[in-house]
C-alpha atoms as a PDB file:
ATOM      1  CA  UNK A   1      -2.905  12.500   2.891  1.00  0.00           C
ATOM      2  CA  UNK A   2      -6.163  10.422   2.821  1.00  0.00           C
ATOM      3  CA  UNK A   3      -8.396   7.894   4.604  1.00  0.00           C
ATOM      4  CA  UNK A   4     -10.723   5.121   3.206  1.00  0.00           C
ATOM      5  CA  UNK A   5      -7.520   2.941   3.406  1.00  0.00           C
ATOM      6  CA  UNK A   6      -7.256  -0.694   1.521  1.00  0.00           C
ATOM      7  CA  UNK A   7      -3.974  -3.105   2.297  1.00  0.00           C
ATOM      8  CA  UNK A   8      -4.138  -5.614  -0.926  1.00  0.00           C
ATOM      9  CA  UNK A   9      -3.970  -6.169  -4.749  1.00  0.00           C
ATOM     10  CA  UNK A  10      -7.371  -7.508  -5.041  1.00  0.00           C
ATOM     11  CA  UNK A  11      -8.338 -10.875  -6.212  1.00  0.00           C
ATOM     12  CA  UNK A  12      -7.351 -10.413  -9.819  1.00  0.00           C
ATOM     13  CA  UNK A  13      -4.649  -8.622  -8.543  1.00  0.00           C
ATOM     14  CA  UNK A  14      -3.571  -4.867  -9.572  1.00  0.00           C
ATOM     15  CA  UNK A  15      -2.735  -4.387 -13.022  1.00  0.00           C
ATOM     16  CA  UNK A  16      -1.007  -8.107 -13.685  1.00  0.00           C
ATOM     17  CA  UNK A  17       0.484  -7.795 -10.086  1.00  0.00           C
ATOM     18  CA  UNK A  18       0.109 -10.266  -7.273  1.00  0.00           C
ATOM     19  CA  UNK A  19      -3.290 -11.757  -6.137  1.00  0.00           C
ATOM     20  CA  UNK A  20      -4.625 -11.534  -2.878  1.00  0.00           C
ATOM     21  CA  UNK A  21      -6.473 -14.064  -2.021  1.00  0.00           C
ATOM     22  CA  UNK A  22     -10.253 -12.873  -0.350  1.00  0.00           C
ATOM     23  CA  UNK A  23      -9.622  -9.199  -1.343  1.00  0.00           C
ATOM     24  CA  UNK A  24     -12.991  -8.742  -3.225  1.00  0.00           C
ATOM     25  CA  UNK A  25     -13.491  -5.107  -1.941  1.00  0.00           C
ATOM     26  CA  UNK A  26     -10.293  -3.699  -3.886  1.00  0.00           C
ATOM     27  CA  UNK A  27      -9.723  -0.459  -4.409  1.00  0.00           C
ATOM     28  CA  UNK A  28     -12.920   0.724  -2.445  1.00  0.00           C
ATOM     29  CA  UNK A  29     -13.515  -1.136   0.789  1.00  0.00           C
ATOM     30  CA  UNK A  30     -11.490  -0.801   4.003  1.00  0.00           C
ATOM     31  CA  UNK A  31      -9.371  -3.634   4.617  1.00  0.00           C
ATOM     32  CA  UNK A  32      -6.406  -4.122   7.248  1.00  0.00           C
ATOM     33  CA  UNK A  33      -3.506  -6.313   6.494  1.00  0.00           C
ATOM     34  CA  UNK A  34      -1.704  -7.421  10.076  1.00  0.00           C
ATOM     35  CA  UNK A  35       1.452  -8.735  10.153  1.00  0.00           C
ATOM     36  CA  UNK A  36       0.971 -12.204  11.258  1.00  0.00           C
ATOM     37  CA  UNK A  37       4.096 -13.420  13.131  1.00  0.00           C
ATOM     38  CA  UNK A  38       7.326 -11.658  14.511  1.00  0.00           C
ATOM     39  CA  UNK A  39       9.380 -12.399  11.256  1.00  0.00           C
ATOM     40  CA  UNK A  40       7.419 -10.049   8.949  1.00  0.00           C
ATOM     41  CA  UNK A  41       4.655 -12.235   7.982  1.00  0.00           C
ATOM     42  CA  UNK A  42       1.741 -11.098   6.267  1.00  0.00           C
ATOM     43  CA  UNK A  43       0.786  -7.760   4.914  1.00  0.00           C
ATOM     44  CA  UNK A  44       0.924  -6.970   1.319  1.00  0.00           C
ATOM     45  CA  UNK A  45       2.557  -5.701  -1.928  1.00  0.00           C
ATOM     46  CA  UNK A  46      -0.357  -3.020  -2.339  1.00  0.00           C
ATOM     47  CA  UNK A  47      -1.994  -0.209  -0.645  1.00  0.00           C
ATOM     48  CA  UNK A  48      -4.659   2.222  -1.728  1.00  0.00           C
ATOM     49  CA  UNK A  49      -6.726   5.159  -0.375  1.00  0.00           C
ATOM     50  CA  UNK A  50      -9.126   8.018  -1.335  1.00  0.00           C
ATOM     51  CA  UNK A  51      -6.514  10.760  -1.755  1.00  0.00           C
ATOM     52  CA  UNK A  52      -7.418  14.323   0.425  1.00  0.00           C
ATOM     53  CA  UNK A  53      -9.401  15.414  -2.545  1.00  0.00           C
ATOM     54  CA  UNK A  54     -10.940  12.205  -3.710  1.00  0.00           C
ATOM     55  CA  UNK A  55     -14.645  11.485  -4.074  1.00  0.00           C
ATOM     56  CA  UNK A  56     -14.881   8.498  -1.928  1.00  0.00           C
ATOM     57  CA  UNK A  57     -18.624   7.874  -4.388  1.00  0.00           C
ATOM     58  CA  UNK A  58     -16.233   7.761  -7.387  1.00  0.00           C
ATOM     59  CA  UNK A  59     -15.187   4.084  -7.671  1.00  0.00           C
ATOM     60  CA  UNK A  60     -11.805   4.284  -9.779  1.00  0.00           C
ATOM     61  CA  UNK A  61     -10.073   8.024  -7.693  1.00  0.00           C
ATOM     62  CA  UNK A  62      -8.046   6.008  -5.500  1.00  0.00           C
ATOM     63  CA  UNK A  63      -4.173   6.292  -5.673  1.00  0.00           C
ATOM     64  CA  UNK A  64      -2.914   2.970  -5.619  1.00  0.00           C
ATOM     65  CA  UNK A  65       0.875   1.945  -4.575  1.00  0.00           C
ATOM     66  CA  UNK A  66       2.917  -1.241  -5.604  1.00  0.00           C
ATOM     67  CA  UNK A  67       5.322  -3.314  -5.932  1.00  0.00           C
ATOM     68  CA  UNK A  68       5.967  -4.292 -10.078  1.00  0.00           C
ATOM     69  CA  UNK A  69       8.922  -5.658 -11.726  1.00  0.00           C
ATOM     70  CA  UNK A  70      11.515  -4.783  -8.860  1.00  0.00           C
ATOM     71  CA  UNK A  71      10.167  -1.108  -9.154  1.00  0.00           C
ATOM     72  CA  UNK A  72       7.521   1.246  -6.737  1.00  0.00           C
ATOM     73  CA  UNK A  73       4.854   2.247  -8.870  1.00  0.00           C
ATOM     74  CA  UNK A  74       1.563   4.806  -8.078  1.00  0.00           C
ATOM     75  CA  UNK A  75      -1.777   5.124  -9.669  1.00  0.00           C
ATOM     76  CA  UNK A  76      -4.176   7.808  -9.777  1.00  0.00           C
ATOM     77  CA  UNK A  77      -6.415   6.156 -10.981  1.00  0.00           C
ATOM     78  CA  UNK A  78      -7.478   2.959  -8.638  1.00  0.00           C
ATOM     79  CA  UNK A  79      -5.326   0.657 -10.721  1.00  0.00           C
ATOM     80  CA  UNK A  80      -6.010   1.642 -14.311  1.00  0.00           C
ATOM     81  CA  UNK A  81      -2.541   3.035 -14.744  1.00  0.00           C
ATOM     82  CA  UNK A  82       0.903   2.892 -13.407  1.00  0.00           C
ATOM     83  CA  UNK A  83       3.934   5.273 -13.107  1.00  0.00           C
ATOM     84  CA  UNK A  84       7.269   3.914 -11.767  1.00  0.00           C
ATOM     85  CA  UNK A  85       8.765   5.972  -8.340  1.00  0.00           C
ATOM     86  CA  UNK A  86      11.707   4.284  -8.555  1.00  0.00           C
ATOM     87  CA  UNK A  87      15.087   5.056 -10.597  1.00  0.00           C
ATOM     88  CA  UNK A  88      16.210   2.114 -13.235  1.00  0.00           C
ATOM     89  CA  UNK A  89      19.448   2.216 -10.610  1.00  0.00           C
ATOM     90  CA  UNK A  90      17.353   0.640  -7.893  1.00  0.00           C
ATOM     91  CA  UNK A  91      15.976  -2.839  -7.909  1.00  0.00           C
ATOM     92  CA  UNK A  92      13.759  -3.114  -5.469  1.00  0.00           C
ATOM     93  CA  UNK A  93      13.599  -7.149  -3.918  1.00  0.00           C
ATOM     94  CA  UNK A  94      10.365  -6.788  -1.139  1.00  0.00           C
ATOM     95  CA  UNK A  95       7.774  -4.122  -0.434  1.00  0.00           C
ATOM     96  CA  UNK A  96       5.290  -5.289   2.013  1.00  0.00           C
ATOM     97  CA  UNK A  97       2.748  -2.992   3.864  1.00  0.00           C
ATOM     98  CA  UNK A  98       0.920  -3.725   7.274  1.00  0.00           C
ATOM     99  CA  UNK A  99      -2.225  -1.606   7.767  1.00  0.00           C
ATOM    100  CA  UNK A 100      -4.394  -1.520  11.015  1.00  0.00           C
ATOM    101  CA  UNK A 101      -7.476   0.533  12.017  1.00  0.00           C
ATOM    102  CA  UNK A 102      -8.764   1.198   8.246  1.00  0.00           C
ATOM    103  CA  UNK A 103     -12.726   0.342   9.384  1.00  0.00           C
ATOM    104  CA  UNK A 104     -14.133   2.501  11.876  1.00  0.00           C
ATOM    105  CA  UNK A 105     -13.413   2.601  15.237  1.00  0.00           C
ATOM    106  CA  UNK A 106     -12.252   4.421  18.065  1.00  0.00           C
ATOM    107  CA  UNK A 107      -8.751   4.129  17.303  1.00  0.00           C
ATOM    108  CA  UNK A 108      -5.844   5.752  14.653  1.00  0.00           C
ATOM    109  CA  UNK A 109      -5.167   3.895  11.273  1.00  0.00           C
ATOM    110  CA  UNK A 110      -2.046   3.582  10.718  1.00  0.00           C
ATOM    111  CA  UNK A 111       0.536   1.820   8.013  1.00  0.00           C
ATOM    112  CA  UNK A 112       3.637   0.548   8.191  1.00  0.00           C
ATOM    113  CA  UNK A 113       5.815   0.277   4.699  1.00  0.00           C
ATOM    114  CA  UNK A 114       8.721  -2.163   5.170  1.00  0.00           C
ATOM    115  CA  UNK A 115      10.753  -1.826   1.771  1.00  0.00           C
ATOM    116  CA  UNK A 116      14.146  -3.988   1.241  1.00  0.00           C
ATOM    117  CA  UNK A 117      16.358  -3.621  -2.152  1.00  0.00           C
ATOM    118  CA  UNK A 118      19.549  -3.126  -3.734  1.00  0.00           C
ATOM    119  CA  UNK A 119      21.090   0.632  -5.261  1.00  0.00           C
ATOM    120  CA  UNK A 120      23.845  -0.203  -7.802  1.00  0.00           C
ATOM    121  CA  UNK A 121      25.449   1.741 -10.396  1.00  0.00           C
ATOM    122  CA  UNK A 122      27.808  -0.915 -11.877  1.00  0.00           C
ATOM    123  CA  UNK A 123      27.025  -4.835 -11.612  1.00  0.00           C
ATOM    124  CA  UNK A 124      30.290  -4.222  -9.170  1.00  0.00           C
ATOM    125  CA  UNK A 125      28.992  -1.227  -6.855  1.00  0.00           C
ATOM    126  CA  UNK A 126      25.753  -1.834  -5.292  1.00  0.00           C
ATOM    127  CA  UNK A 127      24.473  -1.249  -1.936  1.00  0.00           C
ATOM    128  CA  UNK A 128      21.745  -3.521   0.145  1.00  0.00           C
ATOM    129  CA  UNK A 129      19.139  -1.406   2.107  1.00  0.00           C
ATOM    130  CA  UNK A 130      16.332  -2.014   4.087  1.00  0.00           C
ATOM    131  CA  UNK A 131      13.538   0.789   4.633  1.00  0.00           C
ATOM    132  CA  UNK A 132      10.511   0.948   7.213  1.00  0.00           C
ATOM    133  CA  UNK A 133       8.345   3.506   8.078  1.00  0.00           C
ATOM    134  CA  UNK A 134       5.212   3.870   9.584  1.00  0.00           C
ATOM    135  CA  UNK A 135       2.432   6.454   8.738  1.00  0.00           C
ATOM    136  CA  UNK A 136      -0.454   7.040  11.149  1.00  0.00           C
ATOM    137  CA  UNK A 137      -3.888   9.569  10.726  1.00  0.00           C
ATOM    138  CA  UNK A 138      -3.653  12.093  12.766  1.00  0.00           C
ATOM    139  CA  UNK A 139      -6.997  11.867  14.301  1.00  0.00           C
ATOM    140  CA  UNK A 140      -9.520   8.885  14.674  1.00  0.00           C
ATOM    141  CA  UNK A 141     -11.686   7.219  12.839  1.00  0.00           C
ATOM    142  CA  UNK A 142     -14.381   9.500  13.856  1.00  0.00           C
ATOM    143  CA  UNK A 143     -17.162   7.999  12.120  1.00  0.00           C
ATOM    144  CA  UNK A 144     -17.259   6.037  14.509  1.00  0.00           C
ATOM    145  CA  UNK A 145     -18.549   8.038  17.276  1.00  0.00           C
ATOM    146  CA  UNK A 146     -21.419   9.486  15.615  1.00  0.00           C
ATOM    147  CA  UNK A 147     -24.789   8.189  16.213  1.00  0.00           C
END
């Protein structure tokens, strides 16, 4: 649970991770990342917000999410350090999230995480899976409305 959300890795990119090209903002600003075409295009390999009991003043609270060395991995710390999420048994091949509706305005932000990868326990067993989900605020930007 958050808000203040930011779709992108920044222009240095997060930790060593990918670059996004214009993303000078990262971790603070709101930014949206649409998916561009009906294949999947666009989005991102990172996502952060201001966490339910963030200080959105404090620059470096945010909890980041990524996509590193086949593995999810979340910070705490708006980048400065990583934890993997997933087990060594699962390589994961694309993460890509689609955000809408992080600046102000009159309607719900809302994210949608499209993760694809392989589980395997031996290099003969493994199983392909594809993942989406889509996470949405439950109220409005309502910063918006006030004068």
């Amino acid at each position: 649970m958050g808000a203040y959300y930011h779709c992108g890795c920044g222009t240095n990119g997060v930790g060593g991770g990918p670059v996004t090209a214009g993303d000078s903002n990262y971790p603070d600003g709101a930014r949206d990342c649409p998916m561009t075409d009906n294949l999947g295009g666009g989005g991102d390999q990172c996502f952060s917000f201001e966490s339910q009991f963030g200080d959105p003043s404090a620059s470096l609270d945010q909890y980041v999410y990524r996509l590193f060395n086949h593995r999810i991995q979340r910070s705490k710390d708006g980048g400065s350090t990583f934890i993997d999420l997933t087990a060594p048994e699962i390589s994961v091949n694309d993460m890509h999230f689609y955000a809408l509706g992080s600046t102000p305005d009159a309607h719900q932000p809302l994210v949608t995480l499209v993760i694809r990868g392989t589980a395997s326990v031996t290099p003969k067993v493994s199983t392909d899976f594809n993942v989406q989900t889509t996470l949405g605020s439950r109220t409005p930007n309502y910063s918006y409305f006030t004068p």
